[in-house]
Protein backbone atom coordinates (compact mmCIF):
# COMPACT_ATOMS: atom_id res chain seq x y z
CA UNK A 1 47.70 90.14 90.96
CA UNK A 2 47.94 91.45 94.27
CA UNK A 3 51.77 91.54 94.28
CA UNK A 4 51.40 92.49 90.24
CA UNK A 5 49.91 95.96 91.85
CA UNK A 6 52.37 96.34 94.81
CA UNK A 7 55.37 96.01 92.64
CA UNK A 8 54.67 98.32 90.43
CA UNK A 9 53.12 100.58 92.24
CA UNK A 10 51.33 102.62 89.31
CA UNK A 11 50.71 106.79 88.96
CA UNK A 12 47.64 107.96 87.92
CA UNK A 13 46.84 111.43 86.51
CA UNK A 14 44.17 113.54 85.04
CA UNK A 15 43.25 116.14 83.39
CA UNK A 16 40.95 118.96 84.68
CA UNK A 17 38.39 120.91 83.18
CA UNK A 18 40.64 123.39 82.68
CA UNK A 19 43.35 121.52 81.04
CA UNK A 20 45.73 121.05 84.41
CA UNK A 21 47.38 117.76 84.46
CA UNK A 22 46.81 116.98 88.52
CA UNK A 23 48.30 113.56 89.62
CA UNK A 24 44.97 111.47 90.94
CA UNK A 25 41.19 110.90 89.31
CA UNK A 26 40.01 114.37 90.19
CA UNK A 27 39.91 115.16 86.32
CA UNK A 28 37.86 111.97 85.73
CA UNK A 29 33.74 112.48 86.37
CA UNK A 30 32.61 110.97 89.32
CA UNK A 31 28.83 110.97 87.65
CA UNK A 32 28.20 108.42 84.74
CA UNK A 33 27.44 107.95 82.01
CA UNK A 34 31.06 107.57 81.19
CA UNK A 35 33.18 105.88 78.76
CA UNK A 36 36.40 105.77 79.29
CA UNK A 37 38.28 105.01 75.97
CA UNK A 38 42.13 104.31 76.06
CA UNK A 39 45.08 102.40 74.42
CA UNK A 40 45.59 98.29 75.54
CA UNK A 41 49.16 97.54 77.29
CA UNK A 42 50.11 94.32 76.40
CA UNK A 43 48.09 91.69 77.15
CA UNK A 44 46.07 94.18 79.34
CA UNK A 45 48.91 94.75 82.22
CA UNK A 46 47.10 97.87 82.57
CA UNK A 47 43.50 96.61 83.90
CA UNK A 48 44.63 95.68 87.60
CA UNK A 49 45.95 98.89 89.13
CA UNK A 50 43.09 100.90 86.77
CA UNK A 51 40.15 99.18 88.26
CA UNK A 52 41.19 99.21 91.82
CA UNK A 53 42.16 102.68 91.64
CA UNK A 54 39.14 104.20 90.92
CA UNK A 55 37.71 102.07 93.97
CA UNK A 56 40.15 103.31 95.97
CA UNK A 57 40.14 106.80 95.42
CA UNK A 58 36.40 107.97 93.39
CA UNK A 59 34.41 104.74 95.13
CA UNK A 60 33.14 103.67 91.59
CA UNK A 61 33.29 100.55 90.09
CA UNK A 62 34.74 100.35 85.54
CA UNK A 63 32.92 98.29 84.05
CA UNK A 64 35.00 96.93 81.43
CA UNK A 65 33.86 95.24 78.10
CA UNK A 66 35.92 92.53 77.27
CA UNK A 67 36.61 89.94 73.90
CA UNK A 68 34.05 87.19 75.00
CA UNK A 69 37.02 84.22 75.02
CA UNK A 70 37.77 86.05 78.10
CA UNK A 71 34.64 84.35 80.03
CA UNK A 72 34.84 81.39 78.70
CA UNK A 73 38.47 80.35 80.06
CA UNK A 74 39.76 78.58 77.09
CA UNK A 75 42.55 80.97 77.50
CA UNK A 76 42.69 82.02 80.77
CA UNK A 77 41.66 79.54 83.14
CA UNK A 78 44.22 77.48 85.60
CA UNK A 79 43.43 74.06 86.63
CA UNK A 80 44.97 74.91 90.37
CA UNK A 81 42.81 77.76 90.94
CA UNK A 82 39.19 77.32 92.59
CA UNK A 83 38.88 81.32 91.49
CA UNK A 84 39.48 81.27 87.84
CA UNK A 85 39.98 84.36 85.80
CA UNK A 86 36.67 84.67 84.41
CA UNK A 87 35.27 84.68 87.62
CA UNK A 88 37.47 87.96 88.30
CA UNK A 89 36.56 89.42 85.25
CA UNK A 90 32.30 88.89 86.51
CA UNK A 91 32.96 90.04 89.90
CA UNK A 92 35.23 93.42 88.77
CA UNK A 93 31.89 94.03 86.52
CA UNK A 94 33.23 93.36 83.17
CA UNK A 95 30.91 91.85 80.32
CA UNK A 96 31.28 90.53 77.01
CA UNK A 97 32.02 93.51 74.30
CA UNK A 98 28.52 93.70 72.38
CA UNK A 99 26.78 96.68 71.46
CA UNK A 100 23.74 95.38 73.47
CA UNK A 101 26.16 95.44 76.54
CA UNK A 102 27.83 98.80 76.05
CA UNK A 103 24.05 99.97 75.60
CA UNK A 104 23.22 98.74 78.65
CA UNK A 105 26.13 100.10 81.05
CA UNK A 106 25.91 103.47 79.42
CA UNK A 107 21.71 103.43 79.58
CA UNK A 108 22.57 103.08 83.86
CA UNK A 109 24.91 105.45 84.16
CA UNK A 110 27.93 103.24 84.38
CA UNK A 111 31.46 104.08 83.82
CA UNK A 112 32.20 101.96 81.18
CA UNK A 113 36.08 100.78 79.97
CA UNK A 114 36.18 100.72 76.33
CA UNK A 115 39.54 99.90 73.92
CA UNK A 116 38.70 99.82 70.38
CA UNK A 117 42.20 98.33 69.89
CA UNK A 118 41.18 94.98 71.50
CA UNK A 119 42.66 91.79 71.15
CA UNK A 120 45.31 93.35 68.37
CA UNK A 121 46.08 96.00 70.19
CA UNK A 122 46.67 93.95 73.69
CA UNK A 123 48.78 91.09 71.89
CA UNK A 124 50.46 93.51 69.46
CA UNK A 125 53.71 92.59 67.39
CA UNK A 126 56.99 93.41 68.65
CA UNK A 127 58.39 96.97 67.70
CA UNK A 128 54.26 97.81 68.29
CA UNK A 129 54.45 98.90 72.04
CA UNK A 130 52.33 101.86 72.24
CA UNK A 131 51.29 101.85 68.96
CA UNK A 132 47.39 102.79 68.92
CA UNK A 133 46.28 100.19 66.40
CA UNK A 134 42.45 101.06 66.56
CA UNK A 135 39.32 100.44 63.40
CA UNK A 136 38.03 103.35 61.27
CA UNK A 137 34.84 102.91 62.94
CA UNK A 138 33.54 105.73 65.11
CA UNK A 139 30.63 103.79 66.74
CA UNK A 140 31.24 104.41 70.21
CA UNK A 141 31.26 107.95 69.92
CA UNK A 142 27.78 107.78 68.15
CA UNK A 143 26.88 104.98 71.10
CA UNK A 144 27.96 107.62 73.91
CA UNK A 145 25.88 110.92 72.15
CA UNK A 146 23.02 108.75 72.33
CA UNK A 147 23.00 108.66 76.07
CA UNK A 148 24.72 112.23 76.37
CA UNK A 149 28.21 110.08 78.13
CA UNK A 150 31.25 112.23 78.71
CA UNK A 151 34.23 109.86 77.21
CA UNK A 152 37.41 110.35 78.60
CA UNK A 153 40.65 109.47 76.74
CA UNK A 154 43.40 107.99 78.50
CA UNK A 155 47.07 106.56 77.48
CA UNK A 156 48.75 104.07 79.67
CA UNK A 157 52.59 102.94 79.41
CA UNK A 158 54.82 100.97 81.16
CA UNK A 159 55.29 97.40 79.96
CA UNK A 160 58.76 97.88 78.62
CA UNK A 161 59.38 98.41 82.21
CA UNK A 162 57.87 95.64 82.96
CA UNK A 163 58.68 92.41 80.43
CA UNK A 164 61.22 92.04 77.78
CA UNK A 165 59.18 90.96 74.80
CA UNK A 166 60.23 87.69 73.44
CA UNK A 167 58.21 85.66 71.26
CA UNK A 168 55.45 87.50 69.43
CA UNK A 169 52.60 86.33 66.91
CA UNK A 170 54.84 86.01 63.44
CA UNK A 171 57.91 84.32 65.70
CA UNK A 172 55.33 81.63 67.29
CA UNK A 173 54.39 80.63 63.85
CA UNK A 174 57.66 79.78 62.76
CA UNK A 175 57.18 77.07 65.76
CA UNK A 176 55.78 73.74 64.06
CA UNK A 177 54.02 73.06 67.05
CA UNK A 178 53.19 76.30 68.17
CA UNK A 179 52.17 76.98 64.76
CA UNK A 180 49.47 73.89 65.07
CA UNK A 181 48.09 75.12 68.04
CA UNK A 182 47.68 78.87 67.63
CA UNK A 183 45.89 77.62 64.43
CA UNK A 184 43.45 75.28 65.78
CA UNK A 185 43.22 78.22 68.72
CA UNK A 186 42.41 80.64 66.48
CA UNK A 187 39.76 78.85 64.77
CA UNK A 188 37.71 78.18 67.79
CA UNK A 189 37.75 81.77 68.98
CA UNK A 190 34.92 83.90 68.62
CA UNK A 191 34.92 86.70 66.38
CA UNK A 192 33.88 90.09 67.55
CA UNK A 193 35.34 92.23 64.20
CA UNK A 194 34.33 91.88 60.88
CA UNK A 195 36.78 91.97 58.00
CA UNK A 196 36.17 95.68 57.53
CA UNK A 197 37.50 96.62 60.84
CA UNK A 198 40.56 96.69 59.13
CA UNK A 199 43.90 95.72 60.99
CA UNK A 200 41.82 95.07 64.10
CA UNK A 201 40.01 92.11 62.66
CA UNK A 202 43.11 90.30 62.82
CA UNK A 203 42.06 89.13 66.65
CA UNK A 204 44.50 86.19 67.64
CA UNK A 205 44.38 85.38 70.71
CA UNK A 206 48.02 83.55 72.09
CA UNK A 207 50.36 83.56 74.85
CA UNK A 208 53.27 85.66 73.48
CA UNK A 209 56.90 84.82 74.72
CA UNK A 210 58.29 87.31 77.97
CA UNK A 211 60.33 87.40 80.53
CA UNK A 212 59.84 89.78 83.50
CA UNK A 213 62.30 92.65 84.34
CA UNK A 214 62.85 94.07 87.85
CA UNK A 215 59.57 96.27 87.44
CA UNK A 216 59.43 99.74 86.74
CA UNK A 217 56.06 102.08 86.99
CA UNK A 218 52.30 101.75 84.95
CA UNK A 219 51.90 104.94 84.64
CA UNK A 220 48.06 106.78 83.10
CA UNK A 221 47.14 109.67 81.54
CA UNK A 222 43.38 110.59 81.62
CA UNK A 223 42.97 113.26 79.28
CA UNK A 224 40.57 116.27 79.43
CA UNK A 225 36.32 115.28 79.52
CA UNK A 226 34.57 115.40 76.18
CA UNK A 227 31.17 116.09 76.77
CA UNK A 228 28.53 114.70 74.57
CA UNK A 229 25.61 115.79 76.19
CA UNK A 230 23.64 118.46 73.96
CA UNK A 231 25.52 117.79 71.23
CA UNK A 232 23.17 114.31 70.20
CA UNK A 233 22.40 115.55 67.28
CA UNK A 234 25.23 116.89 65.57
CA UNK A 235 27.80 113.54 66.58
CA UNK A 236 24.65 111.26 65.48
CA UNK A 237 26.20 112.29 61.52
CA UNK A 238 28.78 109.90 60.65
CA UNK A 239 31.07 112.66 59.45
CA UNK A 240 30.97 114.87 63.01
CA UNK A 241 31.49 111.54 64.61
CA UNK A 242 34.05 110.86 62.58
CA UNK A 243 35.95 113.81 63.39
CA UNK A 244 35.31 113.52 67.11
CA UNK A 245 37.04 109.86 66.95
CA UNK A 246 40.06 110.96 65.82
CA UNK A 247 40.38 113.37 68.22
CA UNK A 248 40.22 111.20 70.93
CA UNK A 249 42.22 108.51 69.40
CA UNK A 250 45.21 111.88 68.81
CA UNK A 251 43.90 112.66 72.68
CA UNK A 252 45.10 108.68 73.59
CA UNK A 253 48.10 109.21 71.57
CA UNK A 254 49.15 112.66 73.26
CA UNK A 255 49.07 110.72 76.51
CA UNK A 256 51.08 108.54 75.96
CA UNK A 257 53.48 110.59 74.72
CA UNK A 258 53.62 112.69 77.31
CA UNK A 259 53.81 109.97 80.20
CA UNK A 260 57.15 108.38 77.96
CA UNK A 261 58.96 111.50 78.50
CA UNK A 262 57.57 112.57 82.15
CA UNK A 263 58.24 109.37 83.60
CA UNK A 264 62.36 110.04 83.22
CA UNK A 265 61.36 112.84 85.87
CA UNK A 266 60.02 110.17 88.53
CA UNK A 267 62.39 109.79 91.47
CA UNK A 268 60.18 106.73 92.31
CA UNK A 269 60.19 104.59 89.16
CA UNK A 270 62.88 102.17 90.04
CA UNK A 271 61.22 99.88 92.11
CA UNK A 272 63.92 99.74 94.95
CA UNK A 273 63.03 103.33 95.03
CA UNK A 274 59.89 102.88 95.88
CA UNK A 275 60.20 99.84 98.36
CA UNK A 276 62.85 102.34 100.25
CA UNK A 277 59.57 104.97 100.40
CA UNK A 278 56.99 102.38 101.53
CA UNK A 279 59.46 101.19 104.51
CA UNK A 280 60.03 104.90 105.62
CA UNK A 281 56.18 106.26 104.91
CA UNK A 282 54.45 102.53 106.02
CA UNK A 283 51.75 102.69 105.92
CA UNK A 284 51.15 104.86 103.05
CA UNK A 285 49.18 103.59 99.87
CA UNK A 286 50.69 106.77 98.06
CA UNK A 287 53.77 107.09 96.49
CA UNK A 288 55.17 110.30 94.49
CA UNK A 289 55.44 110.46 90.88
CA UNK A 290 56.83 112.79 88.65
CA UNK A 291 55.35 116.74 88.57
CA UNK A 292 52.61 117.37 85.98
C-alpha cells in the first residue's frame, strides 16, 4: 500500500466556504461531526491516499464504514501476511456499515466516510467508471440532521489511470468455474441492502479481472460544507431530505466532472513526471497539481 500511495502520488482539493476550489483539506471542517459522503473508485483504490491524507495534513483520523465481509477476511485476507487486511481496516478506525455504527461515530464527533454506492458501486461493470450508482434512500442525510453533522461531498477519479479493466462481474460468469465460485461466494456474503435499495442491492462481492498501467494521479474533489445544524427539523421530513440527497449526490457528480477535465492541466500526472520532481525537491511530500 505504501508504494500504492508513492506511485501515484494523489491531489487533493477542496472547496471553501466561499466556493474557491484551493488544492489541500482547508475546505474540509476540522471539527466533527462530519460525514463525508463520496463516489467508490473501483474496488476502493481511493481509501489509501484519503485516509492518510487527512492525518497528514488536518491530524484527524476518517472513520470509514465498511460492507461487514470486509472484517471477516473471506475476501481479503492473505495466508503470507501476519497483518491481514481486516486488521488495517480496525486500526485505520473503520467499522462495519450499520446504522447503530454510523450513530455512534457521528454521536462523538467523528468524521465519518460514508459511500452509499457500496459494494456495487466499488466493483462496478465495465463502461461504469465513475458512474454514481447510489439507492433512492436519503437516510444519511436524516442520520447527519439528527446530530447537526456538516456532510461534505467529494468525487474521486483516477483508476483508468491506474488499471485496464479486464474481467468484470457478467464476463466472470461466463467462466464455468468462476461462475461456481462467485455463486457459492455470493451466497455466503452478508447482506447489508434490502431488495428496495434498488440497483445497489445487487452487492457481489468478486475479484474482477485487471492489469496495472504505468500509474497516473487519484485525484479528489471535496465539494463545498453543507451544514445541517439548525436545520433538524426541516431535513427530519422525508421530502426536504429527499431533496438535500440529490443535491449532494449532483455535488459528487460535479466533482468528478470537474477533476476529468482539470487533470489534462496537471504537468505532474505522468508518473515519470513526478519521480523527476521528487528527485529534484527530495524531500518534499508535496507535489503540484493542476490550478483550481
Amino acid at each position: 500500500m505504501l508504494l500504492f500511495r508513492y506511485a501515484c502520488s494523489s491531489a487533493l482539493y477542496s472547496t471553501l466556504e466561499d466556493g474557491t476550489i484551493v488544492k489541500g483539506l482547508s475546505g474540509v471542517p476540522s471539527k466533527g461531526p462530519v460525514l463525508l459522503v463520496g463516489y467508490h473508485m473501483l474496488m476502493g483504490f481511493e481509501l489509501y491516499s484519503l485516509v492518510e491524507e487527512f492525518l497528514r495534513e488536518k491530524n484527524v483520523l476518517v472513520r470509514g464504514v465498511a460492507h461487514p465481509e470486509l472484517f471477516m477476511g473471506s475476501i481479503t485476507e492473505s495466508p503470507t501476511s501476519e497483518f491481514s487486511l481486516p486488521n488495517w481496516f480496525k486500526v485505520f478506525g473503520a467499522v462495519p456499515v450499520t446504522a447503530s455504527n454510523l450513530y455512534k461515530l457521528l454521536a462523538t464527533n467523528s468524521h465519518a466516510l460514508l459511500y452509499p454506492g457500496g459494494v456495487r458501486e466499488a466493483f462496478h461493470y465495465k463502461g461504469e467508471e465513475y458512474k454514481v450508482i447510489w439507492p433512492d434512500q436519503p437516510e444519511f442525510v436524516r442520520m447527519a440532521a439528527r446530530f447537526g453533522a456538516t456532510i461534505v461531498p467529494f468525487g474521486a477519479v483516477g483508476e483508468d489511470d491506474i488499471v485496464e479493466y479486464v474481467l468484470d462481474y457478467n464476463d466472470m460468469m461466463k467462466i464455468p468455474f468462476l461462475n461456481d465460485y462467485i455463486k457459492e461466494l455470493t451466497q455466503k456474503t452478508i447482506r447489508v441492502r434490502d431488495s428496495g435499495s434498488g440497483e445497489v442491492a445487487n452487492d457481489q462481492l468478486f475479484l474482477p479481472g485487471i492489469l496495472p498501467k504505468v500509474p497516473g494521479r487519484i485525484y479528489y474533489l471535496f465539494g463545498k460544507p453543507i451544514e445541517t445544524r439548525g436545520r433538524e427539523e426541516i431535513l427530519m421530513d422525508k421530502k426536504n431530505a429527499s431533496e438535500l440527497y440529490f443535491q449532494i449526490k449532483s455535488e459528487v457528480e460535479r466533482s468528478m466532472a470537474y477533476l476529468l477535465k482539470k487533470r489534462d492541466e496537471d504537468p505532474y500526472r505522468n508518473i515519470f513526471d513526478r519521480v523527476t520532481y521528487r528527485v529534484l525537491h527530495s524531500p518534499s511530500n508535496e507535489i503540484p497539481g493542476f490550478k483550481p
